[in-house]
Every structure is written in C-alpha cells, then in structure tokens.
C-alpha atoms as a PDB file:
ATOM      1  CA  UNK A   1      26.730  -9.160  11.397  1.00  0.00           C
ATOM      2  CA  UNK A   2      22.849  -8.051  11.365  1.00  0.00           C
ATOM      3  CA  UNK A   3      20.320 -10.163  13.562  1.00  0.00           C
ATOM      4  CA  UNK A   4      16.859  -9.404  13.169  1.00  0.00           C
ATOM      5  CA  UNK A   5      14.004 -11.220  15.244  1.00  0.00           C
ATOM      6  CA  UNK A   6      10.405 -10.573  14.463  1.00  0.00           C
ATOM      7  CA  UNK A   7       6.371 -11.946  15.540  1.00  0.00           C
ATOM      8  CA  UNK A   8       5.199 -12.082  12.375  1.00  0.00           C
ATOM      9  CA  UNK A   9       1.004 -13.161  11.834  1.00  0.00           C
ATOM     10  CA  UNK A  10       0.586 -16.706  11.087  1.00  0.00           C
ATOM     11  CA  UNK A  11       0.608 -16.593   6.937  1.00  0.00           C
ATOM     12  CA  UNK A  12      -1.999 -18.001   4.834  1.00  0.00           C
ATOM     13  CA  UNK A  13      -0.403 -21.653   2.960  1.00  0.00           C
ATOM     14  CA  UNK A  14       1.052 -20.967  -0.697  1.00  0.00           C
ATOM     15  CA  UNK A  15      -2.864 -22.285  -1.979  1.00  0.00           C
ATOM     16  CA  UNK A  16      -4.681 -18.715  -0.427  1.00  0.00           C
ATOM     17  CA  UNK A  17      -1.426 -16.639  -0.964  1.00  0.00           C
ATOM     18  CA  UNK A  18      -1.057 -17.191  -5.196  1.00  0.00           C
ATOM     19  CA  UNK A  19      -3.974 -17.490  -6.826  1.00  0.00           C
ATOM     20  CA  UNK A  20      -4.023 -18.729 -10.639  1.00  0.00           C
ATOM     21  CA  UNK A  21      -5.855 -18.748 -14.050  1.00  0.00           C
ATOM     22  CA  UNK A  22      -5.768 -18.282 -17.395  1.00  0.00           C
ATOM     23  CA  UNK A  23      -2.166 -19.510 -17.528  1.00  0.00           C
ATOM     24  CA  UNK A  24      -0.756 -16.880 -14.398  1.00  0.00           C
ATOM     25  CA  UNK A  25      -0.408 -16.663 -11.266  1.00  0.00           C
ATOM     26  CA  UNK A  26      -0.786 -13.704  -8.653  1.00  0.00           C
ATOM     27  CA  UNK A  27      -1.087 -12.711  -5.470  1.00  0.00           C
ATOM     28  CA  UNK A  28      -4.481 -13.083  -4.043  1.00  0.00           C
ATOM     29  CA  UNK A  29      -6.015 -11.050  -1.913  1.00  0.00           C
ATOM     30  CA  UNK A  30      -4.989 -13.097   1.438  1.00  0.00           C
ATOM     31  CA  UNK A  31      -1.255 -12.420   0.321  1.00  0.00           C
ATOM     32  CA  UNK A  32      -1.649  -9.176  -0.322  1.00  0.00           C
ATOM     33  CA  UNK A  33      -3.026  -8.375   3.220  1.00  0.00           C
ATOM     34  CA  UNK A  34      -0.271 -10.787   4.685  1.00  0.00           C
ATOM     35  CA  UNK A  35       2.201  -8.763   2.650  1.00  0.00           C
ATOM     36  CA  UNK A  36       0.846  -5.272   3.947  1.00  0.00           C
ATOM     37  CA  UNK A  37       0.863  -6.834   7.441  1.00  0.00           C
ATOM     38  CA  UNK A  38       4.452  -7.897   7.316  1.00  0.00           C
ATOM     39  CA  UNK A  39       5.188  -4.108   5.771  1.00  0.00           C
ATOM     40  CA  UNK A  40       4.067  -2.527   8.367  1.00  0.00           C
ATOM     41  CA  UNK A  41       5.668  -4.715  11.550  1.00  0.00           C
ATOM     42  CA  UNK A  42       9.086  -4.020   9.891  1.00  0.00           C
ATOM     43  CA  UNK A  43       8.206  -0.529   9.399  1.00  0.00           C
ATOM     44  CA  UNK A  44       7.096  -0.580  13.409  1.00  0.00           C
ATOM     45  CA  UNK A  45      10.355  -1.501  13.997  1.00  0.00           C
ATOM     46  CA  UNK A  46      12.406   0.821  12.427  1.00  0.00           C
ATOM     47  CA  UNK A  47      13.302  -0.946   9.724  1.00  0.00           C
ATOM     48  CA  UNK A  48      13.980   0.783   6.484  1.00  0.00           C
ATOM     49  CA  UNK A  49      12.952  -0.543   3.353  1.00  0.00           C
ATOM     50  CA  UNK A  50      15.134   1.691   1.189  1.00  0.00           C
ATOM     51  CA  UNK A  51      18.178  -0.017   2.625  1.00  0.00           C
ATOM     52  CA  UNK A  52      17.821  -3.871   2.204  1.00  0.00           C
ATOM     53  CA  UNK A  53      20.341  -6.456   3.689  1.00  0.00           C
ATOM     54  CA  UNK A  54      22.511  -6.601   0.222  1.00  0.00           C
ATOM     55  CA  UNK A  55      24.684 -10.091   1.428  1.00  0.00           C
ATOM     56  CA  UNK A  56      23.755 -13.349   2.269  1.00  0.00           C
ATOM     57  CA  UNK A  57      21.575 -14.570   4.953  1.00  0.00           C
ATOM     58  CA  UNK A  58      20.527 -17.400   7.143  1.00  0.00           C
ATOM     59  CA  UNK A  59      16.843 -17.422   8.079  1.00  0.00           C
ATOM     60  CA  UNK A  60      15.528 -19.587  11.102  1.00  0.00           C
ATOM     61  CA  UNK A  61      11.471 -19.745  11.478  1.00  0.00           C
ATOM     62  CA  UNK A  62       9.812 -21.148  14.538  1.00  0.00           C
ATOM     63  CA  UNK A  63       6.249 -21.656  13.367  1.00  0.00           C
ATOM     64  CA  UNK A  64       3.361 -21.415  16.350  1.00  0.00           C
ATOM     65  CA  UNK A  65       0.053 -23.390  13.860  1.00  0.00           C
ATOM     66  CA  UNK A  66      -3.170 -21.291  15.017  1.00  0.00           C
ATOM     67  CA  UNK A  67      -5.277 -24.834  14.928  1.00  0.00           C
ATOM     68  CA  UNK A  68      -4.365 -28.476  15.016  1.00  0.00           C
ATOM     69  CA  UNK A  69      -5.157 -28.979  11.153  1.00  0.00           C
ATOM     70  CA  UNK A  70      -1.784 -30.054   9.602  1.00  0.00           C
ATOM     71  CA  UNK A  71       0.129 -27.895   7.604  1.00  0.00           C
ATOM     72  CA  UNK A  72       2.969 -28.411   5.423  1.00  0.00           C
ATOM     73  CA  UNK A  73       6.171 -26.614   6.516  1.00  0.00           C
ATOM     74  CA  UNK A  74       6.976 -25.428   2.717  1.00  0.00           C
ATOM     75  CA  UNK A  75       3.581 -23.947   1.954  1.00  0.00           C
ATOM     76  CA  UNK A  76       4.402 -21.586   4.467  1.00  0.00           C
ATOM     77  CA  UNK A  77       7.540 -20.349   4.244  1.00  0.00           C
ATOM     78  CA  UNK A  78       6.971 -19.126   0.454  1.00  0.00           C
ATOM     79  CA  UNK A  79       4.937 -16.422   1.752  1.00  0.00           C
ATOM     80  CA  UNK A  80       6.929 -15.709   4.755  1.00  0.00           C
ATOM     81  CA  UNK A  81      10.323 -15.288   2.095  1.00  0.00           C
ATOM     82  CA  UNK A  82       8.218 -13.642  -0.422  1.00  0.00           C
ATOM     83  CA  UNK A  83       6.628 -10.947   2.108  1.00  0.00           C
ATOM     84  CA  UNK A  84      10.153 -10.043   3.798  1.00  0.00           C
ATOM     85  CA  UNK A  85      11.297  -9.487   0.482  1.00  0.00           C
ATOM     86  CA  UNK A  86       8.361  -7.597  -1.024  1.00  0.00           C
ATOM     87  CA  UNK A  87       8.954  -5.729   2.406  1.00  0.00           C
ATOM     88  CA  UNK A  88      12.339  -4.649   1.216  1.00  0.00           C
ATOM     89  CA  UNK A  89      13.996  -6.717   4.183  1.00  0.00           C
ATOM     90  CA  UNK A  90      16.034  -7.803   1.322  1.00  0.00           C
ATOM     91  CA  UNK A  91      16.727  -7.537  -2.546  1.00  0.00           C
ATOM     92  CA  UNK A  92      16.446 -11.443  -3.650  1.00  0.00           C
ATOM     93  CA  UNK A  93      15.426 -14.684  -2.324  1.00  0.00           C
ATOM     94  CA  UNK A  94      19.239 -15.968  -3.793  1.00  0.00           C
ATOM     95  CA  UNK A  95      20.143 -14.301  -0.987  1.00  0.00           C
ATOM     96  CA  UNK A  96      18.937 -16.864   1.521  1.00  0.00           C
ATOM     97  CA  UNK A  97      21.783 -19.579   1.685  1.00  0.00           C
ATOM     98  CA  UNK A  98      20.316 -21.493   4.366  1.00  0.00           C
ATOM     99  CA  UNK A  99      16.659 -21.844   6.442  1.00  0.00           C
ATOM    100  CA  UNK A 100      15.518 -23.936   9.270  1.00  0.00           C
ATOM    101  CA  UNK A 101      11.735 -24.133  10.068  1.00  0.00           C
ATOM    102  CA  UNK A 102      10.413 -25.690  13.310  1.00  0.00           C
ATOM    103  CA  UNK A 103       6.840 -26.129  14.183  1.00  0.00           C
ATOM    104  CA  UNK A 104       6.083 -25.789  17.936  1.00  0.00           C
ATOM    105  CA  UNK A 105       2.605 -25.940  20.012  1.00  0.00           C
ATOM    106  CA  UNK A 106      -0.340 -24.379  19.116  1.00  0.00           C
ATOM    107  CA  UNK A 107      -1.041 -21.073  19.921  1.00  0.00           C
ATOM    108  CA  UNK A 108      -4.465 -18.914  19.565  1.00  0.00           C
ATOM    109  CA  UNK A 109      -4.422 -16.928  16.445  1.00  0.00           C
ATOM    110  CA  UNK A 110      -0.680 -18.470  15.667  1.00  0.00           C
ATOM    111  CA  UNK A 111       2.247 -16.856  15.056  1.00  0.00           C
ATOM    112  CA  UNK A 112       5.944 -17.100  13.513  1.00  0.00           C
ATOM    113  CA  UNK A 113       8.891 -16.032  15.364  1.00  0.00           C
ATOM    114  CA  UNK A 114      11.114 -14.946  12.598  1.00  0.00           C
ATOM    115  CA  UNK A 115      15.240 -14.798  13.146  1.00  0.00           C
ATOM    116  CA  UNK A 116      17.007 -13.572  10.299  1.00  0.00           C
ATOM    117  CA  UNK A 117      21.096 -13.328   9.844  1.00  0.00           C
ATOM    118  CA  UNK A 118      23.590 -12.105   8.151  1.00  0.00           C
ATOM    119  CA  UNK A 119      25.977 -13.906   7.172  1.00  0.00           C
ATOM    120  CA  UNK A 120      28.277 -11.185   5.214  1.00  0.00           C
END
C-alpha cells in the first residue's frame, strides 16, 4: 500500500479555476498556476510523474480556508483532483473510490493537507 501526504496551496474555487464561453470550458489562468504549483511540490518530493498510482485510491483532504468567507467544500476539491491528476499523481479521477474533506480553522494564506491511499 502507497501513502502519500502533501501541503498543498489553498486552490482557487471551481468559478476562478474553469473559465467558460462560447459553448467551452478551460482552464483559466488561476488553474493553470494552481496546476504548475501542485507540479512542482510533487516533483519536490520525489515524486515521479512518469509512474502514476495505476489502482484505486482513497483520498482524505483537511482543508485550512485562508479567510473566514465561506466556501463550499466541492468547489474545491475539483481542482485539488484535477491538479494531482494533471500532475501525473495518477491516470484517472475513476480511480478515486472514496474522499473525505474536512474544513478546519483558519490559517494565513490557507492551506490543504492532502493524504492520499492506495487501496490496491
């Protein structure tokens, strides 16, 4: 079994991450610094992104908010999942058979502490 546990930056909600128009959607420039970011911590690491976790995983997010404004849960965990996979952490969000997310006290500047399992 793998266990991974990473500080990953506080990630701008789903509405900065994807922008849209003209009938599609992308990735906006907020997500595609947050994306970068997220790159380079697992490269920090050691983590190689040519060799992805291929089985199923659990993934368990404790969420630090940088400010009191509220913030829903879901917004942010789309970019979390989609940045660990752009990352090459690994191949498919199917992959993810189960997720917990639990906000805690604010911090300055925020953060996520990221645990991520395998389950294969």
């Amino acid at each position: 079994m793998i266990e991974i546990r990473l500080k990953l930056p506080y990630p701008p909600s789903v509405n900065h991450y994807w922008k849209h128009g003209r009938g599609r959607a992308w990735i906006g420039e907020k997500g595609q610094k947050y994306r970068k970011d997220v790159r380079n911590i697992l490269l920090i690491d050691g983590f190689d992104p040519y060799k992805p976790i291929t089985g199923n995983i659990k993934i368990d997010v404790y969420m630090y908010p940088p400010d009191r404004r509220k913030r829903d849960a879901d917004n942010i965990i789309k970019a979390v999942f989609d940045a660990l996979q752009h990352a090459g952490l690994y191949k498919d969000d199917y992959q993810i058979t189960g997720f917990a997310v639990t906000r805690l006290e604010r911090v300055a500047g925020g953060y996520l502490d990221v645990r991520i399992m395998s389950l294969d």
